[in-house]
Protein backbone atom coordinates (compact mmCIF):
# COMPACT_ATOMS: atom_id res chain seq x y z
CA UNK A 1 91.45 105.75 125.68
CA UNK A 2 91.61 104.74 121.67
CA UNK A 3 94.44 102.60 120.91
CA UNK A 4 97.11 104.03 118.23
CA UNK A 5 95.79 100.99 115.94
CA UNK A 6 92.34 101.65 116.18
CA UNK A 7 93.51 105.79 115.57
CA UNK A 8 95.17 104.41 112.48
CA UNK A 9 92.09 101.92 111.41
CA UNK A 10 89.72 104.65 111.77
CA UNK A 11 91.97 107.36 109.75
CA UNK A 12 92.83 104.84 107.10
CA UNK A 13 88.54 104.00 106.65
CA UNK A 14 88.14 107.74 106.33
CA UNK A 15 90.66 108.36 103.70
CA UNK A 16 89.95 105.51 102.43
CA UNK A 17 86.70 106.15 101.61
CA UNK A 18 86.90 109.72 100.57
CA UNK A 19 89.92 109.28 97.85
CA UNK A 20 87.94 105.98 97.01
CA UNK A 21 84.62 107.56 95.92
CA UNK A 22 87.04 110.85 94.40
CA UNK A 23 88.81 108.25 92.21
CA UNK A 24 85.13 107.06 91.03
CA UNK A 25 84.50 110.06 89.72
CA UNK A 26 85.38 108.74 86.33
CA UNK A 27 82.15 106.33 86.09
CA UNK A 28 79.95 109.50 85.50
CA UNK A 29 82.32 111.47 83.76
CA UNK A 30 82.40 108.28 81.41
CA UNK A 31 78.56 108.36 81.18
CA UNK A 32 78.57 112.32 80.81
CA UNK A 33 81.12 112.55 77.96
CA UNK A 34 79.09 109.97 75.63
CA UNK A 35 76.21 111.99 77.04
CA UNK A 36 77.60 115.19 75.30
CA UNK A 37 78.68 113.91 72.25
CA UNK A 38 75.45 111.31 71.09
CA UNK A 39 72.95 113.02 73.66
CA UNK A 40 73.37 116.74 72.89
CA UNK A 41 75.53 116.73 69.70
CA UNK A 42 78.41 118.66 71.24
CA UNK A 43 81.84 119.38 68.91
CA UNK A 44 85.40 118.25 70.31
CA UNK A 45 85.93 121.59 71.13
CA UNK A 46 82.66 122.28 73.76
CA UNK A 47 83.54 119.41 74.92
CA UNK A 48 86.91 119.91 76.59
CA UNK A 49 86.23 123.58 76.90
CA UNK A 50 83.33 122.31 79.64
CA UNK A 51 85.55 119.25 80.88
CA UNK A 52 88.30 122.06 81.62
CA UNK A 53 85.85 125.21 82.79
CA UNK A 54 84.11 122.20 85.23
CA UNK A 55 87.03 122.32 86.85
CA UNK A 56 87.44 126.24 87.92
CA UNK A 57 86.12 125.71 91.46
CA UNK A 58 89.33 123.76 92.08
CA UNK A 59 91.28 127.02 91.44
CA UNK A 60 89.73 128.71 94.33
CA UNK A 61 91.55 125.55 96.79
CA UNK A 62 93.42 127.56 98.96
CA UNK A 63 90.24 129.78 100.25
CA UNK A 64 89.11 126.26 101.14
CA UNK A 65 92.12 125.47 102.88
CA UNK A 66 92.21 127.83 104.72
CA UNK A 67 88.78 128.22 106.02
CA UNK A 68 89.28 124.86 106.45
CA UNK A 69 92.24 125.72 108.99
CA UNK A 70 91.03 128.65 110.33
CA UNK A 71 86.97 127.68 111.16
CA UNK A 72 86.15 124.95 113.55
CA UNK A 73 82.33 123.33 113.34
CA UNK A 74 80.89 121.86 116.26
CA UNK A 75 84.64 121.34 117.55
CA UNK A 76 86.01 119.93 114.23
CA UNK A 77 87.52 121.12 111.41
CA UNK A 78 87.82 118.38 108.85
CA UNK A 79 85.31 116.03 109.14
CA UNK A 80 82.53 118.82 108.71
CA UNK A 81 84.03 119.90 105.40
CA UNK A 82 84.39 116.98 103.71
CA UNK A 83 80.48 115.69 104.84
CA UNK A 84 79.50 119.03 103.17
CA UNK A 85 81.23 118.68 99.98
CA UNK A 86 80.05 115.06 99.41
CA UNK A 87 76.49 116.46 100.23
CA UNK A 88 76.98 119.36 97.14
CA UNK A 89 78.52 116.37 94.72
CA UNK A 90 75.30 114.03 95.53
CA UNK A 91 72.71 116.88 94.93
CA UNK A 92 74.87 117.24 91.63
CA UNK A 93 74.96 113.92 90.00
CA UNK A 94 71.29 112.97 91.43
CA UNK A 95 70.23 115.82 89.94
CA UNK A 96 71.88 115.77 86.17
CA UNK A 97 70.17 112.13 86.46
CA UNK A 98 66.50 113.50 87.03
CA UNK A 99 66.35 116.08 84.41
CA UNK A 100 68.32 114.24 81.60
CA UNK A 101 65.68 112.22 81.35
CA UNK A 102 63.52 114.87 80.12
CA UNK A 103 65.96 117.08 78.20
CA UNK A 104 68.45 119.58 80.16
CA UNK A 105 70.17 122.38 78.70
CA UNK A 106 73.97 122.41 78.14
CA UNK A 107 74.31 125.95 81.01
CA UNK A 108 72.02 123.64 83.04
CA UNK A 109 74.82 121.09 82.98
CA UNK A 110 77.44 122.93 83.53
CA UNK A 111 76.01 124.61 86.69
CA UNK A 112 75.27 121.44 88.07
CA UNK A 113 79.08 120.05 87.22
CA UNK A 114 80.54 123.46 88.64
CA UNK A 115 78.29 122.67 92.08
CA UNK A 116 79.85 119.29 91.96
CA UNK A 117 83.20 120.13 91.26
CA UNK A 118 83.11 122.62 94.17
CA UNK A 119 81.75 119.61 96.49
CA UNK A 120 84.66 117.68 95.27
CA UNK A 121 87.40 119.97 96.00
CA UNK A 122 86.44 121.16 99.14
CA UNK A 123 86.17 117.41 100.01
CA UNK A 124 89.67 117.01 98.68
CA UNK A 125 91.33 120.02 100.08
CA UNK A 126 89.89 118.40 104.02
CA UNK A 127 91.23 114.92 102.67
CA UNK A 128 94.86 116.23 101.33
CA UNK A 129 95.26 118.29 104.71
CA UNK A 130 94.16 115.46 106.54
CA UNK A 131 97.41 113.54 105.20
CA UNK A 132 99.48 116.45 105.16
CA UNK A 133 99.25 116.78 108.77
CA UNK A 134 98.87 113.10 110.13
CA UNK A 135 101.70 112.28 107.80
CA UNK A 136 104.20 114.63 109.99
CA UNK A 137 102.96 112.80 113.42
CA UNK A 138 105.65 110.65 114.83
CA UNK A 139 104.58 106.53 115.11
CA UNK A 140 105.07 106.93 119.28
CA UNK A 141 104.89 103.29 119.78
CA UNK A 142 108.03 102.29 117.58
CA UNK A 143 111.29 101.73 119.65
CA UNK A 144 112.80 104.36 116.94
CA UNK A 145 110.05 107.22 116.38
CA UNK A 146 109.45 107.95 113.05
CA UNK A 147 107.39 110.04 110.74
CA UNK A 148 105.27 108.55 107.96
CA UNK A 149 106.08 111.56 105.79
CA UNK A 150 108.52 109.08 103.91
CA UNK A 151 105.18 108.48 101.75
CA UNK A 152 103.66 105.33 103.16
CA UNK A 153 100.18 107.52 104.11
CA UNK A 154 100.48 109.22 100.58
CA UNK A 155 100.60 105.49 98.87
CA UNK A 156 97.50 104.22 100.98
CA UNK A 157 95.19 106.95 99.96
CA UNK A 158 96.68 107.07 96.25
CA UNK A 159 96.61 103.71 96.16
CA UNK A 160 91.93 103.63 97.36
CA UNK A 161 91.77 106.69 94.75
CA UNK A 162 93.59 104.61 91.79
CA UNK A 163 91.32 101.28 92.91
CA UNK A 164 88.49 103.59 92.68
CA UNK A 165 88.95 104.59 89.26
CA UNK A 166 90.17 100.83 88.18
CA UNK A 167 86.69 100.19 89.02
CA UNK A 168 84.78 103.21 88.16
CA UNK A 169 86.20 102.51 84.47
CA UNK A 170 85.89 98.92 84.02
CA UNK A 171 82.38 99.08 85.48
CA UNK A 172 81.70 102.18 83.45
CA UNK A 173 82.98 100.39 79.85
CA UNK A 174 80.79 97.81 80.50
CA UNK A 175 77.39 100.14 81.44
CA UNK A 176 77.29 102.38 78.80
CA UNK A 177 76.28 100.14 76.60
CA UNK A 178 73.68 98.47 78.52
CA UNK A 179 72.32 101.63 80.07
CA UNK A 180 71.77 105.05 79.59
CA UNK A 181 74.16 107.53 80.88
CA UNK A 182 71.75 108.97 83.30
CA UNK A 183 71.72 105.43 85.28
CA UNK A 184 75.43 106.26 86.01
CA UNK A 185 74.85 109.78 87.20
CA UNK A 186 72.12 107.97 89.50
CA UNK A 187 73.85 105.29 90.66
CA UNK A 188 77.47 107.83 91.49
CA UNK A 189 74.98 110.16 93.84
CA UNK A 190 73.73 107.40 95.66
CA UNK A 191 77.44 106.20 96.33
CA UNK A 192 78.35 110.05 97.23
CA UNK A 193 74.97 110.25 99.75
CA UNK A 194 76.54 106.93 101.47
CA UNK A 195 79.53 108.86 101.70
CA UNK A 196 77.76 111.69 103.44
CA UNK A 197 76.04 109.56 106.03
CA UNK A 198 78.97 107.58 107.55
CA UNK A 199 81.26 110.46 107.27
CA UNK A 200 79.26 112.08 109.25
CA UNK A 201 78.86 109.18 111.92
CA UNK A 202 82.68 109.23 112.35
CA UNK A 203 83.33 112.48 115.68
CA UNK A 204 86.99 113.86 114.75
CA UNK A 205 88.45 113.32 118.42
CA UNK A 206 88.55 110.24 117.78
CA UNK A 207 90.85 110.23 114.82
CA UNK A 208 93.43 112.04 117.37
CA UNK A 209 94.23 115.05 114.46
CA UNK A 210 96.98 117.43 115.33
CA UNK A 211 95.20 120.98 116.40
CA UNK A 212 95.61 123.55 114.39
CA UNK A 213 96.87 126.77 116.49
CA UNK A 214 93.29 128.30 115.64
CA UNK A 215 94.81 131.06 114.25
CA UNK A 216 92.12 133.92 112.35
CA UNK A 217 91.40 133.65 108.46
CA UNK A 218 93.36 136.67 108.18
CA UNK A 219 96.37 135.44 110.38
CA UNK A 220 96.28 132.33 108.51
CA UNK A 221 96.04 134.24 104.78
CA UNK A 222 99.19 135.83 106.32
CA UNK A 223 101.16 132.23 106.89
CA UNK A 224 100.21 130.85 103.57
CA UNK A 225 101.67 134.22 102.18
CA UNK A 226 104.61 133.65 104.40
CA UNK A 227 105.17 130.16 103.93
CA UNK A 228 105.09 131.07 99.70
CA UNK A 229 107.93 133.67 100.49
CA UNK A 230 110.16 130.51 100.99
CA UNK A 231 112.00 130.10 97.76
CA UNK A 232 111.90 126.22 98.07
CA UNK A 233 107.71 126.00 98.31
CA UNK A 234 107.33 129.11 95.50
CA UNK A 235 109.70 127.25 92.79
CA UNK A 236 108.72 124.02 93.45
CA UNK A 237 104.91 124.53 92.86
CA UNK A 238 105.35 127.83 89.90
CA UNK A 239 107.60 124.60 88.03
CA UNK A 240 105.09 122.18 88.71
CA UNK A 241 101.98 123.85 87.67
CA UNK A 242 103.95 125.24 84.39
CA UNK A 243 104.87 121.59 83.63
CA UNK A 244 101.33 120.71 83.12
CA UNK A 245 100.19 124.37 81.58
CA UNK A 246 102.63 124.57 78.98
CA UNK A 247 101.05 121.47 77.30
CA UNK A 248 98.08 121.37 75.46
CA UNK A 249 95.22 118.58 75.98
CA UNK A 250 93.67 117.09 73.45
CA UNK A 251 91.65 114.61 75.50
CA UNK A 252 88.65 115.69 73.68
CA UNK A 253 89.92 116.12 70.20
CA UNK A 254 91.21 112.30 70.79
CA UNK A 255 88.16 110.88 72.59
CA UNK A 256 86.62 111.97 69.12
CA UNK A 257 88.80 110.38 66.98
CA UNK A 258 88.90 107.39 68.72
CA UNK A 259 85.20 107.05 68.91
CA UNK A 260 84.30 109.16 65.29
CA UNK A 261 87.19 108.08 63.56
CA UNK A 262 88.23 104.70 64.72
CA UNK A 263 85.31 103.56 65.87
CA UNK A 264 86.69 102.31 69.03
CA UNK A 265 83.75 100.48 71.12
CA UNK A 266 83.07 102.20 74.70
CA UNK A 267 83.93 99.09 76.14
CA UNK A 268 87.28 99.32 74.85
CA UNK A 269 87.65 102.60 76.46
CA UNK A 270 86.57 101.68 79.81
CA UNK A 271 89.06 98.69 79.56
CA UNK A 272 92.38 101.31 78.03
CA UNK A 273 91.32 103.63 81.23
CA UNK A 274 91.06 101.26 83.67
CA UNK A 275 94.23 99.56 82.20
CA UNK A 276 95.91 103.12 82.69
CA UNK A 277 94.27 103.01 86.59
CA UNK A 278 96.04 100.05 87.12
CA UNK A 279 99.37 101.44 86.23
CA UNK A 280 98.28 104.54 88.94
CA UNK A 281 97.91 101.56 91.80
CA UNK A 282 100.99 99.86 90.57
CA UNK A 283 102.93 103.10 90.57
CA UNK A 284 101.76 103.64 93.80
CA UNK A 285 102.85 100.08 94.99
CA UNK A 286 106.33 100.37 93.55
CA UNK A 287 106.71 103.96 94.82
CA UNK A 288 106.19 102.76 98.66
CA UNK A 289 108.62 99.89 98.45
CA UNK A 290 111.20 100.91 96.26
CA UNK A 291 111.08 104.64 94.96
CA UNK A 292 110.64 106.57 98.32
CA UNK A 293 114.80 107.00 98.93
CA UNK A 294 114.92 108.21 95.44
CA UNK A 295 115.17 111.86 95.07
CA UNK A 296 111.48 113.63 94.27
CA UNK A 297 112.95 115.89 91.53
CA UNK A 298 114.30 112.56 89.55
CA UNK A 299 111.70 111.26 89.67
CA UNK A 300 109.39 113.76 88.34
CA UNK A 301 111.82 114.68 85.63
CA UNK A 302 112.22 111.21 84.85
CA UNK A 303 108.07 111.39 84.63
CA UNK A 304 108.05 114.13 82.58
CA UNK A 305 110.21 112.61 79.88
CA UNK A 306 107.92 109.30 79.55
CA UNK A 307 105.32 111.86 78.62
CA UNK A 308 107.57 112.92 75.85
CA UNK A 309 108.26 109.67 74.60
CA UNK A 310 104.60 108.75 75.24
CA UNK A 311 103.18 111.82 72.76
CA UNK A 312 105.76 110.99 69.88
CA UNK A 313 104.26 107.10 70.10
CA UNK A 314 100.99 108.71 69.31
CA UNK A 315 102.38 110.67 66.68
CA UNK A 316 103.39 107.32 65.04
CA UNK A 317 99.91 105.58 65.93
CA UNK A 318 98.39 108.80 63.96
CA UNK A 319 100.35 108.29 61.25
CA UNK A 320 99.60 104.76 60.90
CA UNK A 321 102.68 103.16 61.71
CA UNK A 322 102.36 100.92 64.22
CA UNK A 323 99.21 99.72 62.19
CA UNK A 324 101.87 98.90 59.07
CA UNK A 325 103.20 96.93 61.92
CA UNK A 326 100.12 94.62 62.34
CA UNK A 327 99.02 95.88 65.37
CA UNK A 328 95.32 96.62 65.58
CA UNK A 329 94.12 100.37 66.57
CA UNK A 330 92.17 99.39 69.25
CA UNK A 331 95.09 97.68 71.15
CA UNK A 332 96.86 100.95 71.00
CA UNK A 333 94.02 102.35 72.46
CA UNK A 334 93.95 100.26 74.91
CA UNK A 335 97.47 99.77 76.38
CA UNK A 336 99.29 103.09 75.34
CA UNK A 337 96.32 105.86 75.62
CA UNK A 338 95.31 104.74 78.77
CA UNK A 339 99.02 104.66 80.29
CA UNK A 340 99.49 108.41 78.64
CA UNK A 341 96.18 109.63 80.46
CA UNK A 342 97.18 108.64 83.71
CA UNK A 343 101.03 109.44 83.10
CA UNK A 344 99.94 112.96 83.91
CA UNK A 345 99.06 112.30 87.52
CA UNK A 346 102.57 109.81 88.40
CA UNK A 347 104.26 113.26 88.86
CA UNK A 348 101.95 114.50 91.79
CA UNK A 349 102.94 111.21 94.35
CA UNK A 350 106.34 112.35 94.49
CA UNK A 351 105.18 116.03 94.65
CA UNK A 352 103.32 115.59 97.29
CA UNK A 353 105.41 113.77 99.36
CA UNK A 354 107.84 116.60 99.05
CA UNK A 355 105.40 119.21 99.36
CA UNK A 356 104.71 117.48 103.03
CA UNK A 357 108.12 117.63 103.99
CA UNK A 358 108.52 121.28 102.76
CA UNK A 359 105.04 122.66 104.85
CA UNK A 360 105.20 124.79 107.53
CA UNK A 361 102.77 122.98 110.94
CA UNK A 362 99.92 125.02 110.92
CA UNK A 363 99.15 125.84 107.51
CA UNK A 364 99.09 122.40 105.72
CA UNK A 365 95.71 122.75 104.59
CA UNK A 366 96.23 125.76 103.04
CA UNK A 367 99.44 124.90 101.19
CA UNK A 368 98.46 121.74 99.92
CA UNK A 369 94.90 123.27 98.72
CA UNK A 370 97.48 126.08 97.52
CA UNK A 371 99.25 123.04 95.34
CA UNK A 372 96.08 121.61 94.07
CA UNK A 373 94.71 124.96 93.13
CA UNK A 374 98.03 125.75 91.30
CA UNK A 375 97.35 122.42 89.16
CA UNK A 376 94.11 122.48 88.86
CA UNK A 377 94.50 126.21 87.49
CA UNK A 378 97.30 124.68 85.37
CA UNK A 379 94.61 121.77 83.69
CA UNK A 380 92.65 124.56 82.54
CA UNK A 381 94.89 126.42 80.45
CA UNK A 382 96.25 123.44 79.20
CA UNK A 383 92.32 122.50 77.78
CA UNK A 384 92.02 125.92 76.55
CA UNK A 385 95.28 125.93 75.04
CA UNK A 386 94.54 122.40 73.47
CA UNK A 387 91.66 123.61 71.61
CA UNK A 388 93.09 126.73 70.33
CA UNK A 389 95.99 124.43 69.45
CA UNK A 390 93.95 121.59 67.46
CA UNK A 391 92.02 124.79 66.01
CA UNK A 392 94.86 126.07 64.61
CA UNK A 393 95.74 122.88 62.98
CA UNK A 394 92.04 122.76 61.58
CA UNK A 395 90.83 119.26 63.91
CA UNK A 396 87.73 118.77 64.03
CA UNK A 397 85.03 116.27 64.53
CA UNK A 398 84.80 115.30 61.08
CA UNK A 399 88.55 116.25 60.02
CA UNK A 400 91.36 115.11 61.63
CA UNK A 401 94.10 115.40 58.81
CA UNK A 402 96.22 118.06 61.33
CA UNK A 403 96.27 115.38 64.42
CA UNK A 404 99.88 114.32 63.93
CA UNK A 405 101.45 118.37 63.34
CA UNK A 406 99.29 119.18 66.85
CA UNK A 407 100.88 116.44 68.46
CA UNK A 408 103.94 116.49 67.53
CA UNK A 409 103.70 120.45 68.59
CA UNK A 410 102.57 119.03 72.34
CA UNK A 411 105.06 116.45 72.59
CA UNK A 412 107.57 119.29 72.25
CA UNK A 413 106.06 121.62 74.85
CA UNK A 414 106.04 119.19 77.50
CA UNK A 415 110.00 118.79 76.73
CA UNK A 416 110.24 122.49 77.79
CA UNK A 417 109.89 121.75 81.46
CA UNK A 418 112.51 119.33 81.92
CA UNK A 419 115.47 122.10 81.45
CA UNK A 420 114.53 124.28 84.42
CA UNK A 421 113.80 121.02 86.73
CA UNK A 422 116.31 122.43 89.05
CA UNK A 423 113.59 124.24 90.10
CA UNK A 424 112.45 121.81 91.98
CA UNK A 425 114.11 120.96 95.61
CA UNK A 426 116.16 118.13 96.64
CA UNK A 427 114.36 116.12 99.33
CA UNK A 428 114.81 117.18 102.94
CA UNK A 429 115.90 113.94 103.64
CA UNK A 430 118.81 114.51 100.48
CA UNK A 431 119.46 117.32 102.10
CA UNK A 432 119.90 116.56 105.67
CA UNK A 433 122.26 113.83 104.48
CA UNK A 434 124.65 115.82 102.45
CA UNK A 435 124.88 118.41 105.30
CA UNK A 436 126.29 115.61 107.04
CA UNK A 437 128.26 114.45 104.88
């Protein structure tokens, strides 16, 4: 019989691994937006409208989920998936590095990033239910039995996915200046074929995973539907994914003028990225030891307001102030931008968490894949409203005089959220204690 340890060893090299090589993922999207804008000449616009439409297979999470739930292969019904969807990424990348060497059309592209962005969420959806449901099995060989839904599982695996993209970035700044992008692509496929092959030497039995009550897709469709009846689920995610809709990007109107306008080096922007995946592994550090008794909706609010303040510093590094204050652009860049990027993501650890404590047993795939589709939806219209925004303000590659009024606009929306954060749930934990108090 396997040991609880080696249970935990073997569930921890799994996750590991997967959230690892998904926090990579921003070496060859490094390599594929230089690609886009030196290779095929792209504007700031086509740029994020693909870096945001690459991303519509992660709307369609749920369907994963619950197939995921609801179909067993060979016996198994997580393991399977996420071999699969590292097998769809590795075709992918491999394959945008073969035919960029010879010339490949932009609807070329973005067929091959849609096939990889489906690999990638169906690999995440079987990774995030994975953790959703291990995380609500007791620890059976503590004196006092407890549940590791308090976060500590959530840390570990946000903690491999923020190392991965510490290193996907700094390696990334350093070989796109030394290589061409397609040696990226190349080298990212090979990674996600290793990921294939020892997933798929790891049998699920012995990673002791709660069963699932086998229910049909239909019957299962019918206890996601049920489980989004409950008012506390339904808020909490409608709030979230508004929070992040309501603001518009303008990651590719300010790659552009850091790169067009600034003249930032690559390098630099590998290091500002990998600086603001370092602040992801520290957040996730701090969060485990000292944030977990603090309620989920603070901390999100508390998130969302950084953002603010974040937004309204770039307003001011627009403007030129901080460089009237002798420090040099490219600093900025590097500390501040990359901080912003990630500050984004800091909400969803706390999320999560809650979201865990929140699902119903049985359906944890399909809420959580529910969740991720709900943000991932979310991303999108924030892109598309980001260009329509920086279009209004006439930004452009070449012209960049409206920058500060489009900012200044997006630092405002994401204040929006922040008065209807009631929204979002006390912790069950808050709530079991005031009940008893």
């Amino acid at each position: 019989m396997v040991s609880e340890s080696e249970i935990g060893r073997k569930r921890k090299l799994l996750l590991g691994i997967g959230y690892f090589v998904q926090g990579l993922r921003c070496f060859p999207w490094m390599g594929m937006n230089f690609f886009l804008k030196d290779g095929m000449r792209v504007a700031p616009a086509t740029l994020q409208i693909l870096q945001n439409s690459a991303n519509l297979p992660m709307v369609a999470k749920p369907l994963y989920g619950i197939l995921s739930d609801s179909f067993y292969v060979f016996g198994e019904h997580r393991i399977p998936y996420i071999a699969f969807g590292a097998f769809l990424q590795a075709v992918s990348w491999m394959a945008i590095a073969i035919f960029a060497a010879s010339g490949i059309s932009f609807a070329s592209i973005t067929f091959y990033l849609l096939l990889g962005n489906l690999g990638a969420s169906i690999v995440e959806v079987a990774n995030d239910a994975m953790v959703a449901e291990t995380a609500k099995q007791p620890i059976s060989s503590s004196k006092k039995p407890k549940s590791s839904s308090s976060g500590g599982l959530q840390s570990f695996v946000w903690m491999a996915s923020s190392i991965g993209g510490v290193l996907g970035n700094l390696i990334g700044g350093i070989l796109i200046d030394r290589f061409p992008p397609r040696m990226m692509f190349l080298i990212y496929g090979i990674l996600l074929s290793f990921q294939f092959l020892i997933t798929g030497l790891i049998r699920e039995t012995t990673l002791a995973l709660p069963k699932s009550s086998s229910l049909g897709f239909r019957k299962q469709l019918s206890e996601l539907f049920a489980a989004l009846k409950k008012p506390d689920i339904l808020y909490a995610i409608i709030w979230f994914a508004f929070s992040y809709a309501v603001i518009p990007a303008l990651t590719g109107t300010m790659f552009f003028y850091q790169t067009q306008h600034l003249k930032i080096e690559s390098s630099l922007l590998g290091i500002s990225k990998v600086v603001g995946q370092a602040a992801m592994l520290l957040w996730g550090a701090v969060y485990n030891r000292h944030l977990k008794s603090i309620s989920s909706r603070k901390l999100i609010v508390a998130v969302q307001g950084t953002m603010v303040v974040f937004m309204v510093s770039d307003y001011l590094f627009v403007k030129g102030f901080y460089q009237n204050l002798g420090i040099p652009d490219s600093l900025y860049v590097i500390i501040f931008s990359g901080l912003l990027e990630v500050l984004y993501f800091f909400k969803i650890l706390p999320f999560s968490v809650l979201m865990a404590q929140l699902c119903p047993p049985g359906c944890e795939g399909s809420i959580m894949a529910f969740v991720m589709s709900a943000i991932a939806l979310a991303f999108i219209v924030s892109g598309y409203l980001g260009v329509a925004l920086a279009s209004y303000f006439g930004v452009s590659g070449d012209d960049f005089s409206g920058l500060p009024g489009a900012l200044m606009v997006q630092a405002a929306c994401t204040l929006v959220p922040i008065f209807w954060a009631s929204c979002v749930p006390d912790d069950v934990k808050a709530k079991g204690k005031s009940k008893k108090n």
